[in-house]
PDB file of N, CA and C in Angstrom:
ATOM      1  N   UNK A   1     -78.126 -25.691 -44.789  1.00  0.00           N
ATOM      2  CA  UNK A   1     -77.022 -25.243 -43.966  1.00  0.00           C
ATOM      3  C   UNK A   1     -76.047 -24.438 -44.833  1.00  0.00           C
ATOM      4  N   UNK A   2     -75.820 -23.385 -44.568  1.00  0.00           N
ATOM      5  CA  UNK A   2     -74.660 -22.127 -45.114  1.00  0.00           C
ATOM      6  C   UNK A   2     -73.103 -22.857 -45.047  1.00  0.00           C
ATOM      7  N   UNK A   3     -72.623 -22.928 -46.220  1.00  0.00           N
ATOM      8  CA  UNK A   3     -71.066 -23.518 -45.791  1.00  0.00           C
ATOM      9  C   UNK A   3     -70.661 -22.107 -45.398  1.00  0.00           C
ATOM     10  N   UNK A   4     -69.103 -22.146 -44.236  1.00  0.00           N
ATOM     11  CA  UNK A   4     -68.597 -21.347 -43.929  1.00  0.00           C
ATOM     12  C   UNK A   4     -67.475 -20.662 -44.566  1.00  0.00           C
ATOM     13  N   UNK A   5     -66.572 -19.270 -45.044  1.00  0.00           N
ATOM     14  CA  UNK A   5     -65.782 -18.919 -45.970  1.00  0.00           C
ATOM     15  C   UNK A   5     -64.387 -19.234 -45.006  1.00  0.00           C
ATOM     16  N   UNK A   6     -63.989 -19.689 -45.731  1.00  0.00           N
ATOM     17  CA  UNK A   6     -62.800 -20.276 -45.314  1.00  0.00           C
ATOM     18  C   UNK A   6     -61.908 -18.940 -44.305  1.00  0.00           C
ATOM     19  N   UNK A   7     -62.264 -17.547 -44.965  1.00  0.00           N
ATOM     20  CA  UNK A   7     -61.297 -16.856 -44.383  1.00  0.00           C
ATOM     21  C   UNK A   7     -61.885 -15.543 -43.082  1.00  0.00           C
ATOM     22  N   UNK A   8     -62.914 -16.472 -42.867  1.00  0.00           N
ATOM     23  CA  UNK A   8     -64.089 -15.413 -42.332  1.00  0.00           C
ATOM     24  C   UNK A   8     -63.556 -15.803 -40.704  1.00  0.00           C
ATOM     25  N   UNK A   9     -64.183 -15.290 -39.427  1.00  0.00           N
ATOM     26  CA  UNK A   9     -64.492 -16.184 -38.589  1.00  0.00           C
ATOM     27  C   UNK A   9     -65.555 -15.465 -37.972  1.00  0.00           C
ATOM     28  N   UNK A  10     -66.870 -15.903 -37.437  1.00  0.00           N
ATOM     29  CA  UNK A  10     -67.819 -15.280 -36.897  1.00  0.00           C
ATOM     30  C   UNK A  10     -68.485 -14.341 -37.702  1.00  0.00           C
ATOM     31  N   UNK A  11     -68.687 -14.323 -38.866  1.00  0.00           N
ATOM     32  CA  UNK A  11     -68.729 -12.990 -39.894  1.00  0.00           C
ATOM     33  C   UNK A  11     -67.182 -11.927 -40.074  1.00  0.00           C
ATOM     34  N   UNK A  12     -66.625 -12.163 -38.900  1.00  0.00           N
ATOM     35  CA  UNK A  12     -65.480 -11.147 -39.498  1.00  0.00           C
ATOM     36  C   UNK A  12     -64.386 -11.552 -40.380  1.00  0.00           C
ATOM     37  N   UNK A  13     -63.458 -10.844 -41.404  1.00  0.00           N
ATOM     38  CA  UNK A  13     -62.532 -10.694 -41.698  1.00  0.00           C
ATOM     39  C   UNK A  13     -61.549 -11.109 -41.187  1.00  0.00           C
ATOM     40  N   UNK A  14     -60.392 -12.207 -41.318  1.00  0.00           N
ATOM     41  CA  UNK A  14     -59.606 -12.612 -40.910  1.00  0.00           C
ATOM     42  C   UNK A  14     -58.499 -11.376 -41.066  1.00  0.00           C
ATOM     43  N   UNK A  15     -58.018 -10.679 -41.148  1.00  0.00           N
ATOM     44  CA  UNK A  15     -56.647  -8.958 -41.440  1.00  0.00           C
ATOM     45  C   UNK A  15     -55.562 -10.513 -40.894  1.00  0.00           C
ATOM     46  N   UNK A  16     -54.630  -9.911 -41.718  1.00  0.00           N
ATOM     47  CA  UNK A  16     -53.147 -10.604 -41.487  1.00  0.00           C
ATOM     48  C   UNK A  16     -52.406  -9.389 -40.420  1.00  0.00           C
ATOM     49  N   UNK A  17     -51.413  -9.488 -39.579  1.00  0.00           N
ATOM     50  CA  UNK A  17     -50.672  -8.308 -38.982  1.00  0.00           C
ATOM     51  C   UNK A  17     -49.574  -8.199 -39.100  1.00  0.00           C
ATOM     52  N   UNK A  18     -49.369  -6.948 -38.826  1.00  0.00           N
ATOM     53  CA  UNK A  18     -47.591  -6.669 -38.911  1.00  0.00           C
ATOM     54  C   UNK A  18     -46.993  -5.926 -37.540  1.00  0.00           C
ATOM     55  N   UNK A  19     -45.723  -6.626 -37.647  1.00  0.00           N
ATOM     56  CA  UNK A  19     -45.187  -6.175 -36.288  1.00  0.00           C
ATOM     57  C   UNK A  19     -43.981  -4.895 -37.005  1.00  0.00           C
ATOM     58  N   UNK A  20     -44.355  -3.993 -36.537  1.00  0.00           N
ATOM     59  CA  UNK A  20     -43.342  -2.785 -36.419  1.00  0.00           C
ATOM     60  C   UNK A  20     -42.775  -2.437 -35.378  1.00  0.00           C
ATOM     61  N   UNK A  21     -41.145  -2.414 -35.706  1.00  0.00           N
ATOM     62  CA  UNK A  21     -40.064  -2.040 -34.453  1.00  0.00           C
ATOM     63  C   UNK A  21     -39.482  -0.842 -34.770  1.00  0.00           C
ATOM     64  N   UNK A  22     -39.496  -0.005 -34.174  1.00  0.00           N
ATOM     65  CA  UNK A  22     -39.188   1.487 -34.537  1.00  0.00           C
ATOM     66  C   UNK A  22     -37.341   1.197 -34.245  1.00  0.00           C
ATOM     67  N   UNK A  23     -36.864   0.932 -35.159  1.00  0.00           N
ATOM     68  CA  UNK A  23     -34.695   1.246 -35.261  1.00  0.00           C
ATOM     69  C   UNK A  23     -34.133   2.656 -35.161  1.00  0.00           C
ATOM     70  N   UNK A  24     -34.759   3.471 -35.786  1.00  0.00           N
ATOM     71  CA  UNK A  24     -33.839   4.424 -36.413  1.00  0.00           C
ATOM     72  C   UNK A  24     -34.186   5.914 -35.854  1.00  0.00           C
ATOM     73  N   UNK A  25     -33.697   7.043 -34.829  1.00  0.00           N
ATOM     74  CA  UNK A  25     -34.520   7.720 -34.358  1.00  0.00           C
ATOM     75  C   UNK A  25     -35.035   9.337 -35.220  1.00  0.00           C
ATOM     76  N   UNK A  26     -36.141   9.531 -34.421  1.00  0.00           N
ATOM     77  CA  UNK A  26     -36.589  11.216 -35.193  1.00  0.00           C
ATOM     78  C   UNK A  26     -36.047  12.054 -35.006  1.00  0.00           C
ATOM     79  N   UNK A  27     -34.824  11.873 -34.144  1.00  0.00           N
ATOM     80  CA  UNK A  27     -34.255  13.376 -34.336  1.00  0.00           C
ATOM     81  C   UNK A  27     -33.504  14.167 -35.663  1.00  0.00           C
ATOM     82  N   UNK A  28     -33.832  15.315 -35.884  1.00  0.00           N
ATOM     83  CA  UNK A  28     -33.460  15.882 -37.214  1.00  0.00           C
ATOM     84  C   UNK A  28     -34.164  15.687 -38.458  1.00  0.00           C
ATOM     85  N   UNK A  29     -35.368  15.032 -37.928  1.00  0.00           N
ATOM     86  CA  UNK A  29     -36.426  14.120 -38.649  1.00  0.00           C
ATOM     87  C   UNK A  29     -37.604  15.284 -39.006  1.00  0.00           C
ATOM     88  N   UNK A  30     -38.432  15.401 -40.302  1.00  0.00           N
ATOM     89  CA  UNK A  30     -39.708  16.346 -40.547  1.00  0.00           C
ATOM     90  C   UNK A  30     -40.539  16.258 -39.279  1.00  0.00           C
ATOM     91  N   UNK A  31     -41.263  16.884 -38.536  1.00  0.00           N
ATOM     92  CA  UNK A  31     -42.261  16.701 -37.498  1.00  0.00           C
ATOM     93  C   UNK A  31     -43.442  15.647 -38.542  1.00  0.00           C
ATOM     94  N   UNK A  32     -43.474  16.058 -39.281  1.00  0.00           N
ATOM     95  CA  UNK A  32     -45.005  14.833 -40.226  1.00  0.00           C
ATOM     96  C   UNK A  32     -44.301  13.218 -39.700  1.00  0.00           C
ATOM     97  N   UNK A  33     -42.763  13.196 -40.173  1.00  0.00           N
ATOM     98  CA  UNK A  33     -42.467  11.425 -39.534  1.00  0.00           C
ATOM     99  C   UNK A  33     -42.504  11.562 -38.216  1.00  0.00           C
ATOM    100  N   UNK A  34     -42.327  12.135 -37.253  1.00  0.00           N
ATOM    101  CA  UNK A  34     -42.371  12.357 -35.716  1.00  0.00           C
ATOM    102  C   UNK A  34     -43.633  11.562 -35.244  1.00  0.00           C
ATOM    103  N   UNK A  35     -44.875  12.358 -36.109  1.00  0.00           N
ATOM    104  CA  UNK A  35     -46.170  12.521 -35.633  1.00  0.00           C
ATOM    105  C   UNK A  35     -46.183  11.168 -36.463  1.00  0.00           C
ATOM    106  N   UNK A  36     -46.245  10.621 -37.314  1.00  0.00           N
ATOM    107  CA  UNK A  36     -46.125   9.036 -37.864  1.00  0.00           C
ATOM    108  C   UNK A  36     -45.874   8.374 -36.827  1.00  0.00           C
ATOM    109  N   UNK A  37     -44.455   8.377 -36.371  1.00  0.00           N
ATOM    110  CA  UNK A  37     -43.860   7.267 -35.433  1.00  0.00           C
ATOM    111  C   UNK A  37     -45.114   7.406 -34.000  1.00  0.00           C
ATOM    112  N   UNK A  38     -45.357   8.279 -34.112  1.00  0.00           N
ATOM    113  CA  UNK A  38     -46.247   8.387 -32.269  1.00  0.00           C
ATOM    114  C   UNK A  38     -47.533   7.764 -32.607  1.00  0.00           C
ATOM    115  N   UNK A  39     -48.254   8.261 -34.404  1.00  0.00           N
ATOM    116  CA  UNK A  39     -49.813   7.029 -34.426  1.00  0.00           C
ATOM    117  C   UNK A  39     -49.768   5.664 -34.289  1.00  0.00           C
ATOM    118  N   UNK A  40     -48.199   5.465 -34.980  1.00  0.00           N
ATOM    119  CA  UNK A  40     -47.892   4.473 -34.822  1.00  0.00           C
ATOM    120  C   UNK A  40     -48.497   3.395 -33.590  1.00  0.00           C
ATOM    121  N   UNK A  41     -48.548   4.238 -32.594  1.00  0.00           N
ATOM    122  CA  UNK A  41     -48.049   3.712 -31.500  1.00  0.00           C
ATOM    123  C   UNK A  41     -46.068   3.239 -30.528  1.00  0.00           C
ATOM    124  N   UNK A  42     -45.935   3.927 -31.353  1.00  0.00           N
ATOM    125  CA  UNK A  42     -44.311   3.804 -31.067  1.00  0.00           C
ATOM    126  C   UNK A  42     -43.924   4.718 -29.853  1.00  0.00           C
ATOM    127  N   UNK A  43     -42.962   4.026 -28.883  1.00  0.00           N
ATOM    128  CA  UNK A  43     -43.039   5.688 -27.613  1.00  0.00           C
ATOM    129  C   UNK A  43     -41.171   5.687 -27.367  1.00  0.00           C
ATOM    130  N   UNK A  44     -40.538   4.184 -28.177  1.00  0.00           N
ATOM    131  CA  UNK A  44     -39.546   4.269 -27.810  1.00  0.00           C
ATOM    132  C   UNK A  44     -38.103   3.770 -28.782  1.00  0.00           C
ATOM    133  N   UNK A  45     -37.185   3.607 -28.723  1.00  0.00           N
ATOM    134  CA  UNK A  45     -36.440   3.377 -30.004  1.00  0.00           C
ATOM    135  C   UNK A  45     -36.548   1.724 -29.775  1.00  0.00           C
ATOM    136  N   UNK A  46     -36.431   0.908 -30.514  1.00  0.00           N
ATOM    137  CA  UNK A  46     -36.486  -0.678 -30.402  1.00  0.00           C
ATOM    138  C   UNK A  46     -37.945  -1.291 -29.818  1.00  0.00           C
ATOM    139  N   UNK A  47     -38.919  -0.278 -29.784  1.00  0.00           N
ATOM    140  CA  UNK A  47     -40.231  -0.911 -29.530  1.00  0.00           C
ATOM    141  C   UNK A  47     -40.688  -1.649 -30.646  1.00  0.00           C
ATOM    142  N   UNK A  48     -41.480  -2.353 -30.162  1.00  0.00           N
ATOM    143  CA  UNK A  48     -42.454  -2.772 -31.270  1.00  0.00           C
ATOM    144  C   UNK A  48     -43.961  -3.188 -30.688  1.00  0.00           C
ATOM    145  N   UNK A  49     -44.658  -2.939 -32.099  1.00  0.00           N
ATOM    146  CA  UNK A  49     -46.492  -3.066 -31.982  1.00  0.00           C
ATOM    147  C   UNK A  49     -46.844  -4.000 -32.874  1.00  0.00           C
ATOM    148  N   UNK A  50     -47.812  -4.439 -33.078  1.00  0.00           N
ATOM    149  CA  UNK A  50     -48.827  -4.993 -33.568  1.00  0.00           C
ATOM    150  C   UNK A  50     -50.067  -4.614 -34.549  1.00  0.00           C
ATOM    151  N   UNK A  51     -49.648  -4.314 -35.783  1.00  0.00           N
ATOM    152  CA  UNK A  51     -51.346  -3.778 -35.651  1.00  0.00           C
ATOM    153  C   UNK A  51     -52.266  -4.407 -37.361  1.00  0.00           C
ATOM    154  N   UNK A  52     -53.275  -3.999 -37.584  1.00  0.00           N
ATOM    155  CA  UNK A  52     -53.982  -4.973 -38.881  1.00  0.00           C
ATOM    156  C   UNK A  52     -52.693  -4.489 -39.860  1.00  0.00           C
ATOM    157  N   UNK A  53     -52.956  -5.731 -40.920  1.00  0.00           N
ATOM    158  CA  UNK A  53     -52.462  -5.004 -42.169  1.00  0.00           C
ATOM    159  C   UNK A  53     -53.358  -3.889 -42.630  1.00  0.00           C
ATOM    160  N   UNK A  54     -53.593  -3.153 -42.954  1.00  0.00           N
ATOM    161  CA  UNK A  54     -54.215  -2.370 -43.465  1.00  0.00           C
ATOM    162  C   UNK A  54     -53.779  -1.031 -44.958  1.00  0.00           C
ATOM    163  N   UNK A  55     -54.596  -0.378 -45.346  1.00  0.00           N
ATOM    164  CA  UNK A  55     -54.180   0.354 -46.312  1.00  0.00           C
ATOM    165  C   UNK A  55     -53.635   1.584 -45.535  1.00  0.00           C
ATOM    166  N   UNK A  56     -53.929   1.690 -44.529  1.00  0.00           N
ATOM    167  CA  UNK A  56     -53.892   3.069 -43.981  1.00  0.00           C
ATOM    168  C   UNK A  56     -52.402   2.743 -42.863  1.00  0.00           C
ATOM    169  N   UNK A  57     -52.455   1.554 -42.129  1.00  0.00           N
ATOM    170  CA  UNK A  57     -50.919   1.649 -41.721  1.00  0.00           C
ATOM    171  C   UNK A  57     -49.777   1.436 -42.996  1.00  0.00           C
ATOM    172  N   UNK A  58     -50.183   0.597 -43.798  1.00  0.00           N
ATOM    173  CA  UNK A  58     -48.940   0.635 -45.093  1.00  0.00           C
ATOM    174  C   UNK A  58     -48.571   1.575 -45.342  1.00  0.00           C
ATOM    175  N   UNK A  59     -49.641   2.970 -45.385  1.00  0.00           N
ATOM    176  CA  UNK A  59     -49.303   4.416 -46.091  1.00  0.00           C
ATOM    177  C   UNK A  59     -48.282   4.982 -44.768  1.00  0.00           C
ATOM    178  N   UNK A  60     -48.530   4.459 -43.548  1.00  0.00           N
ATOM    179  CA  UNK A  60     -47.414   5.015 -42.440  1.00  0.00           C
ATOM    180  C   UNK A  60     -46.876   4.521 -42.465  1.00  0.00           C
ATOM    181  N   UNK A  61     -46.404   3.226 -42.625  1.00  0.00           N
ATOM    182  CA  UNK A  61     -45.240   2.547 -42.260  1.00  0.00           C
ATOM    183  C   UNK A  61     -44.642   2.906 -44.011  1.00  0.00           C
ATOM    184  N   UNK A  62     -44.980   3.103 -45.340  1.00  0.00           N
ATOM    185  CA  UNK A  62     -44.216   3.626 -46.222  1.00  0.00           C
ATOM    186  C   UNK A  62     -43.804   4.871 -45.797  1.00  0.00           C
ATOM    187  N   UNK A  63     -43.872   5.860 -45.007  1.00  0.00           N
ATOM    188  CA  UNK A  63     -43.577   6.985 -45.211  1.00  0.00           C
ATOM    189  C   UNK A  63     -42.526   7.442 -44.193  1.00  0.00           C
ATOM    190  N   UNK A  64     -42.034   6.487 -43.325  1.00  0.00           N
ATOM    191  CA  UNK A  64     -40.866   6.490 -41.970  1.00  0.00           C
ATOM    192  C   UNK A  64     -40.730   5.102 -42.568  1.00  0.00           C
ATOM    193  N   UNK A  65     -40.329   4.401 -43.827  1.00  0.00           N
ATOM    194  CA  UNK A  65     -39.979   2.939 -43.972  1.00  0.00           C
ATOM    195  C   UNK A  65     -38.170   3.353 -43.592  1.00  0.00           C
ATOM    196  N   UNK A  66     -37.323   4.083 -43.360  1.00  0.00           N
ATOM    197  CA  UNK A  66     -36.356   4.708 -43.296  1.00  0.00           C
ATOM    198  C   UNK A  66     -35.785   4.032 -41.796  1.00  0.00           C
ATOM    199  N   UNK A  67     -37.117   4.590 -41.146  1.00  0.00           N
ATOM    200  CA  UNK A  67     -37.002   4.361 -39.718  1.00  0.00           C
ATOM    201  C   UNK A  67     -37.607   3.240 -38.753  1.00  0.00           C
ATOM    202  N   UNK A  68     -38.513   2.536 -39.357  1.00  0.00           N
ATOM    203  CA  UNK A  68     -39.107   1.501 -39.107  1.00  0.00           C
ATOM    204  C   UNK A  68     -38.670  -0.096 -39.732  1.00  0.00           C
ATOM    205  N   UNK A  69     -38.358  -1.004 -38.810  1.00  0.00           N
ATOM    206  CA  UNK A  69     -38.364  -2.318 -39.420  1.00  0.00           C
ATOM    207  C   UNK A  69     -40.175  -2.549 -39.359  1.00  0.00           C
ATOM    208  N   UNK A  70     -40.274  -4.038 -40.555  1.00  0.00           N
ATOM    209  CA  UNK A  70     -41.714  -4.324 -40.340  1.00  0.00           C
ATOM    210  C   UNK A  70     -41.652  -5.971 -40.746  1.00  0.00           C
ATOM    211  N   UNK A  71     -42.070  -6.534 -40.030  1.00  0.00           N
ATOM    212  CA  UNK A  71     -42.235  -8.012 -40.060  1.00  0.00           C
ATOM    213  C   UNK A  71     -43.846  -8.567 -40.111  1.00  0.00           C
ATOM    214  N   UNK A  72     -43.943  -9.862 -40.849  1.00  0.00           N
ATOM    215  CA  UNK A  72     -45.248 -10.314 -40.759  1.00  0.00           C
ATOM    216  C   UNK A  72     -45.383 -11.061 -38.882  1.00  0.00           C
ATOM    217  N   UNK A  73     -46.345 -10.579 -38.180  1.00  0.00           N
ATOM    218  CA  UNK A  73     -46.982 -10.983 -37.201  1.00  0.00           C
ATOM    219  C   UNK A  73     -47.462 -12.409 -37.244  1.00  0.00           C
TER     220      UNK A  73
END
C-alpha cells in the first residue's frame, strides 16, 4: 500500500490562495497596471478575488502592489 503525501490530495497539489481587494484606483495610472488590475480579475474599486498562489499572480500583484491589498485566503 502507497502511503499518501501529506500535501497532495487526489494526486493534486494542494496551492495556498490569496485574496486580492483592489483599494486604490487606475486613473492616471500606466495602461500596463490598468491591464494588470482587469487579469486580475478585478472590475471594481473594493472588489476582491481569489486566486492560486502562484509565480505568475505574485509577478501581478507585485507590480500594482500600490493599488492592491492582498491577504492569505
Amino acid at each position: 500500500m502507497k502511503a499518501k503525501l501529506p500535501n497532495r490530495t487526489d494526486g493534486r497539489l494542494i496551492m495556498a490562495e490569496i485574496k486580492i481587494t483592489w483599494v486604490k484606483s487606475t486613473i492616471g495610472r500606466p495602461q500596463n497596471q490598468r491591464r494588470i488590475i482587469e487579469s486580475l480579475g478585478l472590475h471594481r474599486l473594493n472588489h476582491t478575488v481569489v486566486h492560486q498562489d502562484s509565480a505568475t499572480i505574485r509577478g501581478m500583484v507585485n507590480k500594482v502592489s500600490h493599488l492592491v491589498k492582498v491577504e492569505i485566503a
